[in-house]
Protein backbone atom coordinates (compact mmCIF):
# COMPACT_ATOMS: atom_id res chain seq x y z
CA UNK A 1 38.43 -14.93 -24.44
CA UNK A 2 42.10 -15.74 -24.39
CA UNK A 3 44.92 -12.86 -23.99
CA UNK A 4 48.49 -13.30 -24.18
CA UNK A 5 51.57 -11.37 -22.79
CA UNK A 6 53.89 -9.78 -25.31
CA UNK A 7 57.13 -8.11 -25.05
CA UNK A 8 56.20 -4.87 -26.60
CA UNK A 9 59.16 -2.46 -28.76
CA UNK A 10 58.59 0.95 -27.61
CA UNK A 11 60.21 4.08 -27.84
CA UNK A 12 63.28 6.30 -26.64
CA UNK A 13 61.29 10.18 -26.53
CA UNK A 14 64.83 11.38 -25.19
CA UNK A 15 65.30 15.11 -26.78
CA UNK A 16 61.50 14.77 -28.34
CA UNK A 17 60.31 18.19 -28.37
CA UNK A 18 56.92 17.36 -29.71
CA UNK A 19 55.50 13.58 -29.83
CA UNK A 20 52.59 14.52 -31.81
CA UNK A 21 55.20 15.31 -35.05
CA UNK A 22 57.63 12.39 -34.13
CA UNK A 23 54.48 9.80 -34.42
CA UNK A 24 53.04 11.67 -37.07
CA UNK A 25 53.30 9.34 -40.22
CA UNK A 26 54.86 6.54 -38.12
CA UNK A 27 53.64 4.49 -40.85
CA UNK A 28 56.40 5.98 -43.07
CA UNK A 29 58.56 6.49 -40.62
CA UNK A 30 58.40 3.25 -38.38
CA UNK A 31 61.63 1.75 -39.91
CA UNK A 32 63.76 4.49 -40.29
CA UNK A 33 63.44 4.91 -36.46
CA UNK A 34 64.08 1.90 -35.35
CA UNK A 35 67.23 1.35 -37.61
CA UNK A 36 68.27 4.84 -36.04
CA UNK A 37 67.68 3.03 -32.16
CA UNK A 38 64.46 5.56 -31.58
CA UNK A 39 62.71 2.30 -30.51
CA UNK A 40 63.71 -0.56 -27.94
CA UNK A 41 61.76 -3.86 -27.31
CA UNK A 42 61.45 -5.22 -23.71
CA UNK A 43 62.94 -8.36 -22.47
CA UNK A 44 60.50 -9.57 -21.27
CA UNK A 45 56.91 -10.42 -22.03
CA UNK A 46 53.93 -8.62 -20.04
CA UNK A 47 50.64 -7.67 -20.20
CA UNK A 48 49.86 -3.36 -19.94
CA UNK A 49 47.71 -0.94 -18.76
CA UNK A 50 47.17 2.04 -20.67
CA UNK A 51 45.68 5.18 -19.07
CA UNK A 52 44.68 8.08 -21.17
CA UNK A 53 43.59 11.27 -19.73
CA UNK A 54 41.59 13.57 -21.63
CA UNK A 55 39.80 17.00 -20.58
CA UNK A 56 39.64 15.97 -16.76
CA UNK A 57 38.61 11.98 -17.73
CA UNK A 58 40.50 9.14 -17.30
CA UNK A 59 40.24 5.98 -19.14
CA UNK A 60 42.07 2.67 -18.19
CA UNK A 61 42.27 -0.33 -20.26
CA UNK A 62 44.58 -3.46 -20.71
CA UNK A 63 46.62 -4.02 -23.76
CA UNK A 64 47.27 -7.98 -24.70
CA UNK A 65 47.33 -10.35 -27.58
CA UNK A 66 44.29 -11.68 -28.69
CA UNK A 67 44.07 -14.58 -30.86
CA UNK A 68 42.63 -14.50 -34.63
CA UNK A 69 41.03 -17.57 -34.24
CA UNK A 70 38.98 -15.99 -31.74
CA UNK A 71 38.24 -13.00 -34.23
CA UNK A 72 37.43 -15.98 -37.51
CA UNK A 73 35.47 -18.06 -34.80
CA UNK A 74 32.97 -15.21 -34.12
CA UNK A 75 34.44 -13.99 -30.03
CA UNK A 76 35.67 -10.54 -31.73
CA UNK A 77 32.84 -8.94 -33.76
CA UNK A 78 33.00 -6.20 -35.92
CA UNK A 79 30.52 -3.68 -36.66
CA UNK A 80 31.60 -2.29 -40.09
CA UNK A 81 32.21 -4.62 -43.30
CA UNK A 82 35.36 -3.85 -44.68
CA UNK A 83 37.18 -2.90 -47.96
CA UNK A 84 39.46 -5.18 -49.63
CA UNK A 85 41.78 -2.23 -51.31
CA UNK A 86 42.36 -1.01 -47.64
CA UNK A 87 42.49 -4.24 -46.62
CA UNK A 88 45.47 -4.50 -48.85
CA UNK A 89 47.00 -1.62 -47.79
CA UNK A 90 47.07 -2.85 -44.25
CA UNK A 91 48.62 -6.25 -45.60
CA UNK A 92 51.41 -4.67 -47.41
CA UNK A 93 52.27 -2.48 -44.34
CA UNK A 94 52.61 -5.22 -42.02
CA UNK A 95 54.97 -7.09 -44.43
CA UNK A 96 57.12 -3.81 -45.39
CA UNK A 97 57.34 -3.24 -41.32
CA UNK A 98 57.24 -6.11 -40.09
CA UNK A 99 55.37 -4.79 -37.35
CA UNK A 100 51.42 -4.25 -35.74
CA UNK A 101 52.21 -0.78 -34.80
CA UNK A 102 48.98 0.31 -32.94
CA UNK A 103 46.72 -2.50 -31.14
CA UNK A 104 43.01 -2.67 -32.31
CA UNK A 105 40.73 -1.08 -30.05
CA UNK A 106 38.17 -3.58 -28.82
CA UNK A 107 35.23 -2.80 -25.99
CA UNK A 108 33.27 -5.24 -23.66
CA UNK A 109 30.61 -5.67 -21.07
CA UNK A 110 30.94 -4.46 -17.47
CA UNK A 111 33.25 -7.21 -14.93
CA UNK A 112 32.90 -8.14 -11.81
CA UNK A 113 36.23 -6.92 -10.72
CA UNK A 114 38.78 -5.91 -13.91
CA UNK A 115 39.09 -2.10 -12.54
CA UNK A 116 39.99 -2.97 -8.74
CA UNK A 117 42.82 -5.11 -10.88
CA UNK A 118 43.46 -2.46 -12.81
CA UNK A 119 44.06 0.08 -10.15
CA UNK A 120 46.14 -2.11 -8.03
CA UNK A 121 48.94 -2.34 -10.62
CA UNK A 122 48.61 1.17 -10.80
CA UNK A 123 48.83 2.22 -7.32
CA UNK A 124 51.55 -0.30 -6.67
CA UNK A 125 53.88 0.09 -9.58
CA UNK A 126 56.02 3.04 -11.32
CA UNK A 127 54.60 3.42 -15.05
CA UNK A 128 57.14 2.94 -17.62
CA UNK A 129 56.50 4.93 -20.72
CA UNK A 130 55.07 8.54 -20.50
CA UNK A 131 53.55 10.21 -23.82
CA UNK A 132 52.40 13.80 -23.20
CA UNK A 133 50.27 14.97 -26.82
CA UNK A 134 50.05 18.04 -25.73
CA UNK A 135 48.60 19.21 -28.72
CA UNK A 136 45.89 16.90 -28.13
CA UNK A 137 45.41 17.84 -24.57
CA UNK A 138 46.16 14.09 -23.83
CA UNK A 139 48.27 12.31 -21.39
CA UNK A 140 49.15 8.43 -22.20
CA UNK A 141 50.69 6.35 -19.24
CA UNK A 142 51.68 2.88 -19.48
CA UNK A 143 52.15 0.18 -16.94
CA UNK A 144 53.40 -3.19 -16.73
CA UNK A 145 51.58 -5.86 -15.02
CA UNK A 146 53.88 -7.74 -12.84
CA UNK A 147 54.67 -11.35 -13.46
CA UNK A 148 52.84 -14.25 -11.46
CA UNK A 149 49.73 -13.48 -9.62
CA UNK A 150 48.03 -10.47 -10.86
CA UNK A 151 48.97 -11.34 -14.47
CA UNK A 152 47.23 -14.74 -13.92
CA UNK A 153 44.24 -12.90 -12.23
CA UNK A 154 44.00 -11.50 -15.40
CA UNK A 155 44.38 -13.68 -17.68
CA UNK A 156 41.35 -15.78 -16.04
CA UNK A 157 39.31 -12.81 -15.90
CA UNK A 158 39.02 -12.93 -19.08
CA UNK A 159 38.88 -16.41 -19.86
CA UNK A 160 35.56 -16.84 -17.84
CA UNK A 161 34.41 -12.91 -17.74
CA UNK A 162 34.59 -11.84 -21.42
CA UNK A 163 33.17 -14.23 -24.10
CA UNK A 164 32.54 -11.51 -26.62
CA UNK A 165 34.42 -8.37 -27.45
CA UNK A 166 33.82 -5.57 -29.45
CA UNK A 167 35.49 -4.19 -32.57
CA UNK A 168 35.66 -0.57 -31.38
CA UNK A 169 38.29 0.66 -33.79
CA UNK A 170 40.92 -1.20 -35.80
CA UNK A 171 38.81 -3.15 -38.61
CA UNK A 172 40.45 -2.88 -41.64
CA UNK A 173 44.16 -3.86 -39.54
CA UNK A 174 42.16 -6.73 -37.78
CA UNK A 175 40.95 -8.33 -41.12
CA UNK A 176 44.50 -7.69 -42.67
CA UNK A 177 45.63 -9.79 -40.08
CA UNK A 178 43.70 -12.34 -40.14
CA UNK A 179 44.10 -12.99 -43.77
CA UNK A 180 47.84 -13.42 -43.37
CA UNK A 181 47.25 -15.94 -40.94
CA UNK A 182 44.76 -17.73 -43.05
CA UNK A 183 48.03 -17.57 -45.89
CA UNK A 184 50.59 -18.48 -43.59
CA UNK A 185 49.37 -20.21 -40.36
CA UNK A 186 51.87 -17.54 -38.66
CA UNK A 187 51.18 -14.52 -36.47
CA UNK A 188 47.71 -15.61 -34.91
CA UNK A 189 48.11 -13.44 -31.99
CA UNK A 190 47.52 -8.72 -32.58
CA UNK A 191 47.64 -6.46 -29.66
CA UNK A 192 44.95 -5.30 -28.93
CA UNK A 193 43.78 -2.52 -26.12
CA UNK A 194 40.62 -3.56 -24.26
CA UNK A 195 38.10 -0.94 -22.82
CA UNK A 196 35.03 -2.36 -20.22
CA UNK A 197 31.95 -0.43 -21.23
CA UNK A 198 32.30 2.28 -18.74
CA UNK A 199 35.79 3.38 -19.60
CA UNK A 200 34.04 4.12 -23.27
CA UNK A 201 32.46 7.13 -24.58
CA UNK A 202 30.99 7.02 -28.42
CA UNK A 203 30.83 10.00 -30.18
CA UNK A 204 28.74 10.27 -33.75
CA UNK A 205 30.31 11.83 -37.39
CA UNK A 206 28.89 14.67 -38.31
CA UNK A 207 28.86 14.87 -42.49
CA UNK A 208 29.22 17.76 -45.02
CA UNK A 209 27.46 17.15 -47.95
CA UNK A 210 27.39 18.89 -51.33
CA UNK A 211 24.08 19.54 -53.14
CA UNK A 212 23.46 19.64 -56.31
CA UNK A 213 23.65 23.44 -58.05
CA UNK A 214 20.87 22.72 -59.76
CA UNK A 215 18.85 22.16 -55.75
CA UNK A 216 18.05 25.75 -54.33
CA UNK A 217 18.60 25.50 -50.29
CA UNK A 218 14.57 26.68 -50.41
CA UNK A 219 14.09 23.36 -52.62
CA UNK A 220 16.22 21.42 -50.47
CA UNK A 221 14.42 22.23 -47.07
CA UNK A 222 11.26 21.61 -48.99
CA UNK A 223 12.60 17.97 -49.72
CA UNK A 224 13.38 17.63 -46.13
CA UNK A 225 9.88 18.54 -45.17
CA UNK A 226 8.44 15.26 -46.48
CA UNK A 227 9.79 13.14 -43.66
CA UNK A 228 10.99 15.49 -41.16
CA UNK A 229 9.80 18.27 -39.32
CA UNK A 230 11.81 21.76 -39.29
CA UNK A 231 12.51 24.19 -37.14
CA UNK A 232 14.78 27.60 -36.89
CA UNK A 233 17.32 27.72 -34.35
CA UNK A 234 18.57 30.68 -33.03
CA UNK A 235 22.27 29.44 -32.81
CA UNK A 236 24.16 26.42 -33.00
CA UNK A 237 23.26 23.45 -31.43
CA UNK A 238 24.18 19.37 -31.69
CA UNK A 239 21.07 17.18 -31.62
CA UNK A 240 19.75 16.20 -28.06
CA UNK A 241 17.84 12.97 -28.73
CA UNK A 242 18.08 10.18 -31.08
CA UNK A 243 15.03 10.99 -33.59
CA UNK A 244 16.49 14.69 -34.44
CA UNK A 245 19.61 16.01 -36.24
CA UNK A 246 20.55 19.47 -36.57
CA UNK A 247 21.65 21.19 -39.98
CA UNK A 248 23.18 23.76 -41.12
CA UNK A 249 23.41 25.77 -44.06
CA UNK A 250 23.53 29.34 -45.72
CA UNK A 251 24.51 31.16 -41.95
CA UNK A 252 21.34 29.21 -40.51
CA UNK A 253 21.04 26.46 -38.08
CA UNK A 254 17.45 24.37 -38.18
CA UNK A 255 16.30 20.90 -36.39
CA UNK A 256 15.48 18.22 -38.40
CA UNK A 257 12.99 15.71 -36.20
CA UNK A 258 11.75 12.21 -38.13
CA UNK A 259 7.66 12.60 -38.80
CA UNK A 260 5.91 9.74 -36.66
CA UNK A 261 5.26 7.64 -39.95
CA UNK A 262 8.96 7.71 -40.52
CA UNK A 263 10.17 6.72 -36.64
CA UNK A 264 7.21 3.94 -36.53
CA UNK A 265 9.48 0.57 -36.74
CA UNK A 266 7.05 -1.15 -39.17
CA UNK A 267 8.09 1.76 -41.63
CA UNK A 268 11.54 1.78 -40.86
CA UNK A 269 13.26 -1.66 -38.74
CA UNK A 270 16.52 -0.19 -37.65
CA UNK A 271 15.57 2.71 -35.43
CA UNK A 272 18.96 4.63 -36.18
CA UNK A 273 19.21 8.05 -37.29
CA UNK A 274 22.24 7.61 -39.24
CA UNK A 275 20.19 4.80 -41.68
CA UNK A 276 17.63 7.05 -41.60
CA UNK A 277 19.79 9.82 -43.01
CA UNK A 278 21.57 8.04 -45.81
CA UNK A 279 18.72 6.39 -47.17
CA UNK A 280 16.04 8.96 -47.06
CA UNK A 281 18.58 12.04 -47.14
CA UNK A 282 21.69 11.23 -48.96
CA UNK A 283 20.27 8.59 -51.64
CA UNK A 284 16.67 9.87 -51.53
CA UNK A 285 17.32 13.25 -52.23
CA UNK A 286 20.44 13.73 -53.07
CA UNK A 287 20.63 10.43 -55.01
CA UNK A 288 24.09 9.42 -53.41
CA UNK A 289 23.99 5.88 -53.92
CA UNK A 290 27.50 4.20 -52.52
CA UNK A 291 27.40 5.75 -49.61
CA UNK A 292 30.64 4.70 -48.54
CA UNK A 293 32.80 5.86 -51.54
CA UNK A 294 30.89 9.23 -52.69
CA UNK A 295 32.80 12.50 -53.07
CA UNK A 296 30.04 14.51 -51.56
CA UNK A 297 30.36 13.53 -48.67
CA UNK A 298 33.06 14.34 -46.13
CA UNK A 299 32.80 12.84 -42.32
CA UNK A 300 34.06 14.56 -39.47
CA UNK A 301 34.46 13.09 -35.68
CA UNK A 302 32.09 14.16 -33.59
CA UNK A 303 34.30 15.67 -31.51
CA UNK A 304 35.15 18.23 -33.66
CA UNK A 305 34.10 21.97 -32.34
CA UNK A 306 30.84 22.88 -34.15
CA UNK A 307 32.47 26.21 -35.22
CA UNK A 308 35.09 24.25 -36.88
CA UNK A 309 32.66 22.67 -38.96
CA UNK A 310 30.35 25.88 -39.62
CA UNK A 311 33.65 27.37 -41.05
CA UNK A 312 33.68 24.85 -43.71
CA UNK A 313 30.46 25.58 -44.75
CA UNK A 314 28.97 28.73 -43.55
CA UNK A 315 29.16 30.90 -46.92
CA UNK A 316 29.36 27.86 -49.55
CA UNK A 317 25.48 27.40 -50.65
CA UNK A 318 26.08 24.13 -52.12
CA UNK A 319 27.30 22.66 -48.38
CA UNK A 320 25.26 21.34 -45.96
CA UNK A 321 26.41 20.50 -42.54
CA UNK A 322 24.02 17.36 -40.67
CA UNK A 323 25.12 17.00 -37.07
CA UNK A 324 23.67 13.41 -35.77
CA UNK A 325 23.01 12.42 -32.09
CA UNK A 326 25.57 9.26 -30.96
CA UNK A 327 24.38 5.42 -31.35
CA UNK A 328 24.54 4.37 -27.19
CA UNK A 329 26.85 1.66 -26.34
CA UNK A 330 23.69 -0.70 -25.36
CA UNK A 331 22.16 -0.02 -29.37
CA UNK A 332 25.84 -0.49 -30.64
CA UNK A 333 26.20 -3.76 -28.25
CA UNK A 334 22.50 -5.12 -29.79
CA UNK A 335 23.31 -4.72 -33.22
CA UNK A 336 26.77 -6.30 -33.03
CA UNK A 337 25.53 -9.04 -31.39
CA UNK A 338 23.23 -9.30 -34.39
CA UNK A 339 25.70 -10.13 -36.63
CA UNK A 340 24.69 -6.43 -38.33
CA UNK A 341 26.97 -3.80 -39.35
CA UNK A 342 26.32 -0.07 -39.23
CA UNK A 343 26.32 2.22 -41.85
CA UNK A 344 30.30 3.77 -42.43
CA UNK A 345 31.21 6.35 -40.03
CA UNK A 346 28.44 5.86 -37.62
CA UNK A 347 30.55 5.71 -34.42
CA UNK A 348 33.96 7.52 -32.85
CA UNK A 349 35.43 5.97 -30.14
CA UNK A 350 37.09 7.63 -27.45
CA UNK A 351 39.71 7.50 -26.10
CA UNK A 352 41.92 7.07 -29.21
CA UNK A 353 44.94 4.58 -29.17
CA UNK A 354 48.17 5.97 -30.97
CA UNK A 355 49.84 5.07 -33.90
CA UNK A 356 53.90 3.75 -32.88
CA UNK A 357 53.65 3.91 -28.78
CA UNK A 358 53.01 0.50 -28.11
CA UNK A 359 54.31 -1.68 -31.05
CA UNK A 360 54.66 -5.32 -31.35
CA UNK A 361 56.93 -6.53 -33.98
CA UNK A 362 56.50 -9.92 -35.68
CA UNK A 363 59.09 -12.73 -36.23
């Protein structure tokens, strides 16, 4: 795939106290700072590592332009379809901007030799921006590759390395931008922040789900018990294979593990638990049709603490809280290569690029 340097507009944190509440609503805010000079662009064009580190992990990735035509030609593959309203949305924030003010998040196979790249800027070179979320607990770090050699090294890397990548996080700003091409013929190249498959980690979303009134939780469990089998846990617990989830509801935690006729392929073809869940759980029972849209269901990362979640539910009878085991990056690979999409909210990706660090304005 093809990358391109870009001479990104970044920020002056002089006198910050807190960077989590300056970027907060950066969307809003974007312009405002930069009229005020809270944002500078570099002279020159590069290519940039970003390193985030994140209880005692590090992840490095590179941060470029990719090209749309790549994304409409079928190189960048999404995972999730996408809404047209938020499409919009994205649209008429790029035109009020003028800006792409967080790159899309995209994954990829394993190279032969991107991290020894990676790590030699790194070692060699001072980093030039510095974002401590300390709220977070993460540290961001950015570097710039130098000009001539190792930027070239690059470059072909991933000309003749990387003939796919993934659509990790960024969808709905990816398709916005693509249709603005397609209207304009201007702006084919987004920034985007690319992450080999090691330097990934995929997380599920949970979901809190009201029940009908009219549905005792004795009735409910009984519904269950048609496709899954049900067992009392003595505290709380996330799933710890694919084929179970974990639930909770009225102070009690249970495991919810698929029946053989339900986990035999020929009964159901996508062996995920998340299908398996909306359209045997959600729209069986529940009768939840659109998925996607419904009020009664809320989806939280799965890297939310469980107590967090039991909080929200613990003493409301009409909640219930299903915790789901994450899709693995070789299931999430298959299917994309597929040309399928998976359910909304199936996957969170971490590490998490932030809104207004590493901007790229348009012309």
């Amino acid at each position: 795939m093809q990358l391109r340097a870009f001479s990104a507009t970044i920020p002056n944190l002089d006198g910050v106290v807190s960077p989590t509440v300056f970027f907060d609503s950066i969307k809003v805010k974007y312009i405002s700072l930069r009229n005020q000079g809270r944002y500078t662009t570099l002279p020159s064009a590069s290519l940039y590592i970003h390193q985030i580190n994140k209880a005692g992990k590090s992840f490095l990735g590179l941060v470029g332009c990719i090209d749309l035509r790549e994304y409409l030609g079928g190189k960048i593959i999404p995972h999730e379809k996408t809404i047209t309203s938020l499409e919009d949305k994205q649209i008429r924030l790029l035109n009020k901007t003028r800006a792409q003010l967080k790159p899309v998040m995209l994954a990829h196979r394993k190279t032969s030799g991107l991290q020894p790249l990676l790590h030699e800027v790194v070692e060699l070179n001072s980093h030039f921006l510095e974002v401590n979320f300390e709220e977070l607990g993460e540290m961001h770090r950015y570097w710039q590759v130098p000009e001539g050699e190792l930027t070239e090294r690059l470059l072909h890397l991933y000309r003749n390395e990387v003939p796919v990548a993934y659509v990790a996080d960024g969808h709905h700003r990816l398709a916005a931008n693509a249709r603005l091409f397609q209207q304009t013929g201007q702006n084919e190249w987004v920034p985007a922040a690319l992450y080999e498959e090691d330097q990934l980690r995929i997380f599920a979303f949970n979901r809190i789900v009201k029940i009908p009134k009219e549905l005792s939780p004795i009735g409910f469990i009984a519904r269950l018990s048609q496709f899954a089998e049900i067992t009392p846990l003595p505290k709380e617990q996330k799933p710890l294979k694919p084929g179970e989830l974990t639930v909770f509801m009225q102070g009690e935690w249970f495991r919810l593990t698929w029946k053989t006729s339900i986990a035999n392929p020929q009964v159901h073809s996508r062996q995920l638990d998340v299908d398996r869940l909306n359209s045997l759980v959600l729209e069986g029972v529940l009768g939840i049709s659109d998925i996607r849209s419904s009020k009664q269901v809320r989806y939280i990362e799965g890297v939310t603490p469980l107590s967090q979640l039991m909080q929200q539910v613990r003493w409301n009878k009409n909640m219930v809280l299903f915790c789901l085991p994450p899709i693995d990056l070789e299931t999430f690979f298959y299917i994309s290569d597929q040309r399928q999409t998976l359910p909304p909210k199936s996957t969170w990706f971490e590490p998490r690029i932030r809104s207004g660090v590493l901007v790229r304005e348009l012309n």
